[in-house]
Protein backbone atom coordinates (compact mmCIF):
# COMPACT_ATOMS: atom_id res chain seq x y z
CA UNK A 1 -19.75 28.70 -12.11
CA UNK A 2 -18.92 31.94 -10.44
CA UNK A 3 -19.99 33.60 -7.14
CA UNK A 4 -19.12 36.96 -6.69
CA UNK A 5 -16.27 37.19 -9.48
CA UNK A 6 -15.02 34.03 -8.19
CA UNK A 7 -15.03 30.61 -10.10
CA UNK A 8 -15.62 27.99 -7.40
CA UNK A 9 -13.96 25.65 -9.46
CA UNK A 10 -10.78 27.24 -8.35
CA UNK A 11 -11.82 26.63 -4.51
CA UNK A 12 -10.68 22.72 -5.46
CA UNK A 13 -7.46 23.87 -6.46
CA UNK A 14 -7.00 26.47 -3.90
CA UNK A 15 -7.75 23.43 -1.52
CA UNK A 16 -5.02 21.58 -3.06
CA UNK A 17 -2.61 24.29 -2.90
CA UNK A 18 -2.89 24.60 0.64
CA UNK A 19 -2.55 21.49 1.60
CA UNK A 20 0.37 20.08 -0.97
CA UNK A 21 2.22 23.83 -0.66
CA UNK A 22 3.73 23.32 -4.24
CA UNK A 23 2.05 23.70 -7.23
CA UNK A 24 3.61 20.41 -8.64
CA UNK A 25 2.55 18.18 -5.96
CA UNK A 26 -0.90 19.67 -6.37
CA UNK A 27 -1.03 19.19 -10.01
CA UNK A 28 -0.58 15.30 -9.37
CA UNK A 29 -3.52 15.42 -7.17
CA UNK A 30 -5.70 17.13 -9.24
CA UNK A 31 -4.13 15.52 -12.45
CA UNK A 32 -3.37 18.41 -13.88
CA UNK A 33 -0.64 20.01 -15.89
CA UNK A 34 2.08 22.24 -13.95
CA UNK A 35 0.95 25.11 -16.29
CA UNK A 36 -3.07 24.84 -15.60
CA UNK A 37 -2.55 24.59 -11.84
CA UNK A 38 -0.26 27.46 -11.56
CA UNK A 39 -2.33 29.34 -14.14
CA UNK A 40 -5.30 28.66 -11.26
CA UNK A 41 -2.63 29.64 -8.94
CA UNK A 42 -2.43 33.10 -10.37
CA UNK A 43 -6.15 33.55 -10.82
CA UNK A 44 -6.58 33.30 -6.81
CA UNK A 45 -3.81 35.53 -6.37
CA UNK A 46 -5.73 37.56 -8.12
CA UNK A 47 -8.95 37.61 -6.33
CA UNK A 48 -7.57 37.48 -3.01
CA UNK A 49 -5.27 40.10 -3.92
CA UNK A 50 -2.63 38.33 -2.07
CA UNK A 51 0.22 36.07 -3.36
CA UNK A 52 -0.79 32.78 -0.74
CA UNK A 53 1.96 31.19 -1.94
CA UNK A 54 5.65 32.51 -1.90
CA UNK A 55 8.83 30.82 -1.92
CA UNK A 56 11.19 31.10 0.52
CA UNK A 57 14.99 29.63 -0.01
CA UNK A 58 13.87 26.00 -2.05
CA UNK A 59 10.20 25.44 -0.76
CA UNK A 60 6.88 27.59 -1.27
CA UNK A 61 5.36 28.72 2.22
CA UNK A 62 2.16 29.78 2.70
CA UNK A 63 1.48 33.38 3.32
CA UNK A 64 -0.61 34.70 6.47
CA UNK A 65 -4.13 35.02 4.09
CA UNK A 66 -3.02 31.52 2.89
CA UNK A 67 -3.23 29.80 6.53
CA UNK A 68 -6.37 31.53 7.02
CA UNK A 69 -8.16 29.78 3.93
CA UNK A 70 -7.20 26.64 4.81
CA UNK A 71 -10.02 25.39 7.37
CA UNK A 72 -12.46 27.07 5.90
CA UNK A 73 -12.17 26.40 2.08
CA UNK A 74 -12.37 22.37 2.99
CA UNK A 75 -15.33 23.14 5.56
CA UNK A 76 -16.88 24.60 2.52
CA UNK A 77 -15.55 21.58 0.00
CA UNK A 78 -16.88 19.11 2.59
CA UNK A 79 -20.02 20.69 2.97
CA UNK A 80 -20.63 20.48 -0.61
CA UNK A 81 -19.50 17.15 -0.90
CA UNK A 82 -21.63 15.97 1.65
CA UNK A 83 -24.98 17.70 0.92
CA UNK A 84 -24.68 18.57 -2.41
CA UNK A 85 -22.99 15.96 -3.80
CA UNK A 86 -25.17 12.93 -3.39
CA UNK A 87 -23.46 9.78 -4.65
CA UNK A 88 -26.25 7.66 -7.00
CA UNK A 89 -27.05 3.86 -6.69
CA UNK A 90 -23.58 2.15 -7.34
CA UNK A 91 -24.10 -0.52 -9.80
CA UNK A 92 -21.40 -3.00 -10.87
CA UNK A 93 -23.06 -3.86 -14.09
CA UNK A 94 -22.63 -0.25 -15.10
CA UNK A 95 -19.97 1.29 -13.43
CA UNK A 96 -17.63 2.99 -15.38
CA UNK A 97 -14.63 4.53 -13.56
CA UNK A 98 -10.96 3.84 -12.82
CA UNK A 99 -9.49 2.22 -9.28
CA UNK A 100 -6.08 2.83 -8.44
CA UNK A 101 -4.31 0.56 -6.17
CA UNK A 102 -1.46 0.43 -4.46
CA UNK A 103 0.09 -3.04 -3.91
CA UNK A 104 3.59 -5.23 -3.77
CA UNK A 105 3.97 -7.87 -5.99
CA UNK A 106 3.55 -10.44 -3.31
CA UNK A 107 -0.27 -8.91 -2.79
CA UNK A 108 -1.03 -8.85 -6.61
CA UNK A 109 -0.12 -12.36 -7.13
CA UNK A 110 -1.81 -13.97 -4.05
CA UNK A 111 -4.87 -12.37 -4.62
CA UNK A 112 -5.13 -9.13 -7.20
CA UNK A 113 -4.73 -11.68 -10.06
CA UNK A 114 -7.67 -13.93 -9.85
CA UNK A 115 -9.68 -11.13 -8.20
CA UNK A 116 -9.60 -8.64 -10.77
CA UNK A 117 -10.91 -11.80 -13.27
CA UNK A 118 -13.89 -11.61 -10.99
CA UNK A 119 -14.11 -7.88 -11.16
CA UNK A 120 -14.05 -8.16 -14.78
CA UNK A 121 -17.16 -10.90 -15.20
CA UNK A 122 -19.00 -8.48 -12.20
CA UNK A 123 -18.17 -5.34 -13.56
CA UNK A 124 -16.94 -5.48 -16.57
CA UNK A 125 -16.31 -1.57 -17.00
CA UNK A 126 -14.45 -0.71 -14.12
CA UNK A 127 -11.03 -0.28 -14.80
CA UNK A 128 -7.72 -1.26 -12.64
CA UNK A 129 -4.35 0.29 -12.35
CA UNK A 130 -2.00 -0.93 -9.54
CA UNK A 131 0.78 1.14 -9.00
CA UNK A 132 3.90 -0.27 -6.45
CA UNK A 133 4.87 0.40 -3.44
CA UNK A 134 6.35 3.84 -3.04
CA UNK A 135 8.57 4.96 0.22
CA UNK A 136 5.50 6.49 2.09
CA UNK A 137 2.10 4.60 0.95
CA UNK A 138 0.05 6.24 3.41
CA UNK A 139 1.34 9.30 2.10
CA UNK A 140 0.12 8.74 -1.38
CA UNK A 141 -3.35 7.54 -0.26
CA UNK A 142 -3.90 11.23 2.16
CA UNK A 143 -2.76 12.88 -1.17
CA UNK A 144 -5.47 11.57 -3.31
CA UNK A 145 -2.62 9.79 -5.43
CA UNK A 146 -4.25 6.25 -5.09
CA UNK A 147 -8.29 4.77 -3.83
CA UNK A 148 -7.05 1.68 -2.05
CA UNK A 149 -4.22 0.80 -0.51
CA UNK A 150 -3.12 -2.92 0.24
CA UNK A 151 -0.81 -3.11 3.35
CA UNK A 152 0.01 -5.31 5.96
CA UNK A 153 -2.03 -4.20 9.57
CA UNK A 154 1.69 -3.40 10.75
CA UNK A 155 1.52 -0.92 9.03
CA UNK A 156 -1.80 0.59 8.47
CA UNK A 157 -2.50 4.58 9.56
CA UNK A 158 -5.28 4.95 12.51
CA UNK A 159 -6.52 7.85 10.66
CA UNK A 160 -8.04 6.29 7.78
CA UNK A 161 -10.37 3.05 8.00
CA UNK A 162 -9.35 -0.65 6.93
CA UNK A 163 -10.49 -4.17 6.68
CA UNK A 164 -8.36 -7.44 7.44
CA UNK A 165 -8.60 -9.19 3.91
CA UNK A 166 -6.68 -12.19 5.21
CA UNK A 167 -3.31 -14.26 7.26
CA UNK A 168 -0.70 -15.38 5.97
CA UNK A 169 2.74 -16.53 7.59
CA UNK A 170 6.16 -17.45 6.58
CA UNK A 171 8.05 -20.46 5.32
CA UNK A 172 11.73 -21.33 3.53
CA UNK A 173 12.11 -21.65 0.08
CA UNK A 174 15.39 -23.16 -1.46
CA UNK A 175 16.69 -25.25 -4.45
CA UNK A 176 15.31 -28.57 -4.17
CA UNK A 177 18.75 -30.10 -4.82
CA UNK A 178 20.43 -28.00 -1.90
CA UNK A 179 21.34 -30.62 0.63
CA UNK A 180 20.56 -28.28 3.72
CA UNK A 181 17.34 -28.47 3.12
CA UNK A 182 17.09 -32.38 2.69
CA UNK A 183 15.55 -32.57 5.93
CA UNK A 184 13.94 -30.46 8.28
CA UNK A 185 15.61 -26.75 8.89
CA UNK A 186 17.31 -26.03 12.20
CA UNK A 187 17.79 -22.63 13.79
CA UNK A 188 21.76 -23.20 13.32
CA UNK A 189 21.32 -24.23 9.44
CA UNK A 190 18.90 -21.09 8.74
CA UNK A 191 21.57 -19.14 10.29
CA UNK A 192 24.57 -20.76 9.01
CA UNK A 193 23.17 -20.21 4.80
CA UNK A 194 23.40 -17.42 2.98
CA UNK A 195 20.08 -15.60 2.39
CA UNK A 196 17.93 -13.86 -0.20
CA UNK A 197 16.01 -10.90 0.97
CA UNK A 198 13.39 -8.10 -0.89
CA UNK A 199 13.97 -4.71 -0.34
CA UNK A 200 11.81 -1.47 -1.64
CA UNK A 201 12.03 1.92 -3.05
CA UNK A 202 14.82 4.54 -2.91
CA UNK A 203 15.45 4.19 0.34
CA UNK A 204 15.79 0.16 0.49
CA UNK A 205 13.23 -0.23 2.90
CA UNK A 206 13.17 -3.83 4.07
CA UNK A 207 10.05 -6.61 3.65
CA UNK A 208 8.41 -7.28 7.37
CA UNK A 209 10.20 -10.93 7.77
CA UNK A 210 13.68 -9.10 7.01
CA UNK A 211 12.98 -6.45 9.82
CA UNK A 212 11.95 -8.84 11.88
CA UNK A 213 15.02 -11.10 12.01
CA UNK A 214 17.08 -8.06 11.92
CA UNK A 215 15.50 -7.64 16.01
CA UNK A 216 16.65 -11.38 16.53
CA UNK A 217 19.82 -11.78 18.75
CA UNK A 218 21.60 -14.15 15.63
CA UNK A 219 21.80 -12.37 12.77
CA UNK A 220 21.84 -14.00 9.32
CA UNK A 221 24.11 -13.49 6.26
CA UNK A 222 21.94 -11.68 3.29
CA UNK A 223 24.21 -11.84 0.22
CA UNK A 224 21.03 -11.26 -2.24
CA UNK A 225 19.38 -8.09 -2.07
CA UNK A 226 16.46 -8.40 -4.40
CA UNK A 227 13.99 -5.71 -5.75
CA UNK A 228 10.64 -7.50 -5.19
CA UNK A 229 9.23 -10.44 -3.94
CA UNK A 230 8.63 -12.63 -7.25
CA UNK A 231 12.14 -11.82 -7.43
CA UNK A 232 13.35 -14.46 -4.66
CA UNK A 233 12.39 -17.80 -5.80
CA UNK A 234 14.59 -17.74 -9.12
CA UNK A 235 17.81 -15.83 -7.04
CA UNK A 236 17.93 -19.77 -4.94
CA UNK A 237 17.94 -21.64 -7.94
CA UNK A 238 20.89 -24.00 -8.46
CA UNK A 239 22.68 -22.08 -5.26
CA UNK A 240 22.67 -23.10 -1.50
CA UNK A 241 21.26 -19.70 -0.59
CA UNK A 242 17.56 -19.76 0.73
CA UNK A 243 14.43 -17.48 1.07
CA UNK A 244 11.99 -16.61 3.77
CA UNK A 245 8.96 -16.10 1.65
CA UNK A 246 5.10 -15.37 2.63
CA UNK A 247 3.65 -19.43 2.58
CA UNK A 248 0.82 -18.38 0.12
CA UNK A 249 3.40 -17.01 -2.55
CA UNK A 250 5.59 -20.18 -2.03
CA UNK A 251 2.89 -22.79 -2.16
CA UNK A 252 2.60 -21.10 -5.82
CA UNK A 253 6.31 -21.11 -7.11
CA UNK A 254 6.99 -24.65 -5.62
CA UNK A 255 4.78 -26.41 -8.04
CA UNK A 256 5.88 -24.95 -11.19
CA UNK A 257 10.37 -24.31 -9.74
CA UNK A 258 12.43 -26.76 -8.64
CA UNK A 259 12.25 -25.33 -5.03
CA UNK A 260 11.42 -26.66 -1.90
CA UNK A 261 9.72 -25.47 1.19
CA UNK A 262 10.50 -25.58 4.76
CA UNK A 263 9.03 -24.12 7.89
CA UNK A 264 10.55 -21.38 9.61
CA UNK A 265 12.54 -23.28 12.58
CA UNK A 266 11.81 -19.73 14.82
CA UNK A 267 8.04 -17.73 15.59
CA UNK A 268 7.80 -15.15 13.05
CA UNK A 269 4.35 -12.95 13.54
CA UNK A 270 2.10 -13.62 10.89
CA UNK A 271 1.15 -10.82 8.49
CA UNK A 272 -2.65 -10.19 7.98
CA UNK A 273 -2.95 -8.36 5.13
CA UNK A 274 -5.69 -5.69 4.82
CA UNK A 275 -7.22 -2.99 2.25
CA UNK A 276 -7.22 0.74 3.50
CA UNK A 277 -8.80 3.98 2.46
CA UNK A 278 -9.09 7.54 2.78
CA UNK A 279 -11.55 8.46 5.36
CA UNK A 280 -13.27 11.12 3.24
CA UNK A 281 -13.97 7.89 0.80
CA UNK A 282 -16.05 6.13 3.43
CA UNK A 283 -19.14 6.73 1.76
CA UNK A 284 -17.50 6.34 -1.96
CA UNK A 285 -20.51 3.64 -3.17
CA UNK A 286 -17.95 2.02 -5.57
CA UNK A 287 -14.92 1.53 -3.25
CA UNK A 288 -16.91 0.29 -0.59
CA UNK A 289 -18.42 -2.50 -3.25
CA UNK A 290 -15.24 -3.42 -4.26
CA UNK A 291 -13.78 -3.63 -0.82
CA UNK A 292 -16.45 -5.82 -0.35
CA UNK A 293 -16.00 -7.86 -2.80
CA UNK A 294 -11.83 -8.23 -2.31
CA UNK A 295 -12.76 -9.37 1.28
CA UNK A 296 -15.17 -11.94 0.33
CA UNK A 297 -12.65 -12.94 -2.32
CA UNK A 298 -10.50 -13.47 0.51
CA UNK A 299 -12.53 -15.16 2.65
CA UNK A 300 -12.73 -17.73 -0.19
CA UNK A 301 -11.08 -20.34 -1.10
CA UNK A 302 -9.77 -18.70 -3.91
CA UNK A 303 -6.69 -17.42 -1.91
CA UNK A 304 -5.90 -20.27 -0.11
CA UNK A 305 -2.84 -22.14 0.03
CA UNK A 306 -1.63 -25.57 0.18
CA UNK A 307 -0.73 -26.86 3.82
CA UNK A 308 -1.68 -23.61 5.33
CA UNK A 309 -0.21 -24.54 8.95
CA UNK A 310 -3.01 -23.14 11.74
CA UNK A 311 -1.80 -20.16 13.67
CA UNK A 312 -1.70 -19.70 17.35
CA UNK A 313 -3.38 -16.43 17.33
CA UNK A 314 -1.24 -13.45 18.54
CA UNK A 315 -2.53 -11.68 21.48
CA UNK A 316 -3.62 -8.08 19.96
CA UNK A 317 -1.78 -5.94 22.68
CA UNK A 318 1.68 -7.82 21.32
CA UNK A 319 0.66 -7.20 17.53
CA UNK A 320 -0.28 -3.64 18.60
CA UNK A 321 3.55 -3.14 20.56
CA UNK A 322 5.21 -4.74 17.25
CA UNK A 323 2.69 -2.37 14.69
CA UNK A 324 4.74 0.45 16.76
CA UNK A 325 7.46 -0.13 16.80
CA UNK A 326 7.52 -1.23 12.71
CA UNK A 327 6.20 2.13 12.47
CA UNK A 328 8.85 3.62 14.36
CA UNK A 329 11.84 2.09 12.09
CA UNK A 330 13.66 4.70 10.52
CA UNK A 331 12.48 4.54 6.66
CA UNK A 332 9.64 1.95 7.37
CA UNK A 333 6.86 1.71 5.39
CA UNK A 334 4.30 -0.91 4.19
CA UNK A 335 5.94 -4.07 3.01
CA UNK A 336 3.64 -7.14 2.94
């Protein structure tokens, strides 16, 4: 559709452009091809008789006409979105559409698994695709680049809403034949072992636990550096090393491994792990359902794991001080 020589279709690109400044990043966002969003690129050029884009040494910079767009092309996109662009009745039974999540391993496991068997007797047509945990996961859910986003409340960004889906806390996992963990584990034996530990992405960004026993006064010996969570249990096997793993994704790997678990002999903080979306999705029918229906999921016993030990809660000011300052960590990012 055009109005006055201009093909509003293009204002969706042009509000892509502006806010991504590089026509590849806003090709992923509007899954296109490099080729069809710079083509678009040069047909607003063309109208606005201006080149709103321009490179300058290695990066693209917007021009003065460029910065002036930028408020109100998304007034205008929001305004259509919001008036025009009336969502219909979301029904499960019918629904057709695709739901990207971001998740670790640890998250898929404990609860993606069994849920998405729900989602499929509930609504069968929805489809799934769960993408891992990138260096800046907030990042990729402002750019459009995934719906929901499963993070620990750490880590979660103020600017977008989220829902606590559920607690879980830490225990140690090691070969059931290593004699250090014959008994109970001391501070001075968890210390004293060598240690298996997850790290993520390019930029090796460690798991929560890891940080926080990095900010301990004793510091342990990691000699395994492992890629993902479902990772650890298998790197103890038939060694003396041990793991500190989430309890809910131990309570699963003891009964089928020759592993053993132990409680942490120090307070860890537990993690509560929670779903998060983009603000402008707050009124997205079919996200909201199937946040919904991931927290009641939660809530359920379906999630729960054996010998759970109760939690003295956390007061919220102290979760809030150690949310900032996990934030704060140079290369931090969500790690369940």
């Amino acid at each position: 559709m055009r109005f006055q020589r201009l093909d509003l279709n293009l204002l969706v690109a042009l509000d892509a452009l502006l806010s991504e400044r590089s026509v590849s990043l806003a090709a992923d966002r509007l899954c296109l091809s490099q080729s069809a969003t710079s083509s678009a690129l040069g047909r607003l050029r063309e109208y606005f008789g201006d080149d709103l884009l321009v490179m300058k040494g290695r990066a693209m910079i917007l021009t003065a006409r460029a910065e002036e767009l930028i408020d109100p092309v998304r007034a205008v996109l929001e305004q259509v979105r919001t008036t025009i662009a009336i969502a219909p009745e979301f029904d499960p039974a019918t629904a057709d559409r695709q739901i990207r999540i971001m998740a670790s391993d640890y998250s898929t496991q404990v609860l993606l698994t069994e849920a998405l068997a729900m989602f499929e007797r509930e609504a069968p047509h929805l489809r799934f695709e769960i993408q891992p945990m990138g260096d800046n996961p907030v990042e990729a859910l402002e750019r459009s680049l995934v719906d929901l986003l499963l993070t620990i409340d750490y880590a979660i960004s103020s600017d977008h809403p989220s829902q606590i889906l559920f607690e879980d806390d830490y225990v140690v996992v090691g070969d059931a034949q290593n004699p250090a963990l014959a008994g109970e584990m001391t501070r001075e034996a968890y210390f004293s072992l060598g240690h298996v530990t997850a790290r993520f992405g390019k930029s090796r960004t460690p798991a929560f636990e890891d940080w926080f026993v990095r900010r301990q006064k004793q510091q342990r010996r990691v000699e395994v550096v492992a890629p993902s969570f479902l990772s650890l249990p298998g790197l103890v096997i038939g060694t003396r090393r041990i793991a500190t793993m989430h309890r809910r994704l131990a309570s699963q790997v003891v009964r089928s491994l020759p592993l053993v678990m132990r409680e942490v002999p120090f307070d860890i903080p537990p993690i509560r792990e929670s779903v998060q979306w983009h603000i402008s999705n707050n009124n997205d029918r079919g996200l909201r359902w199937v946040v919904e229906r991931l927290s009641a999921f939660a809530a359920d016993a379906g999630v729960a794991a054996d010998n759970v030990v109760p939690l003295m809660p956390m007061a919220e000011a102290r979760r809030d001080e150690l949310a900032v300052q996990f934030q704060a960590s140079p290369g931090m990012s969500d790690r369940g």
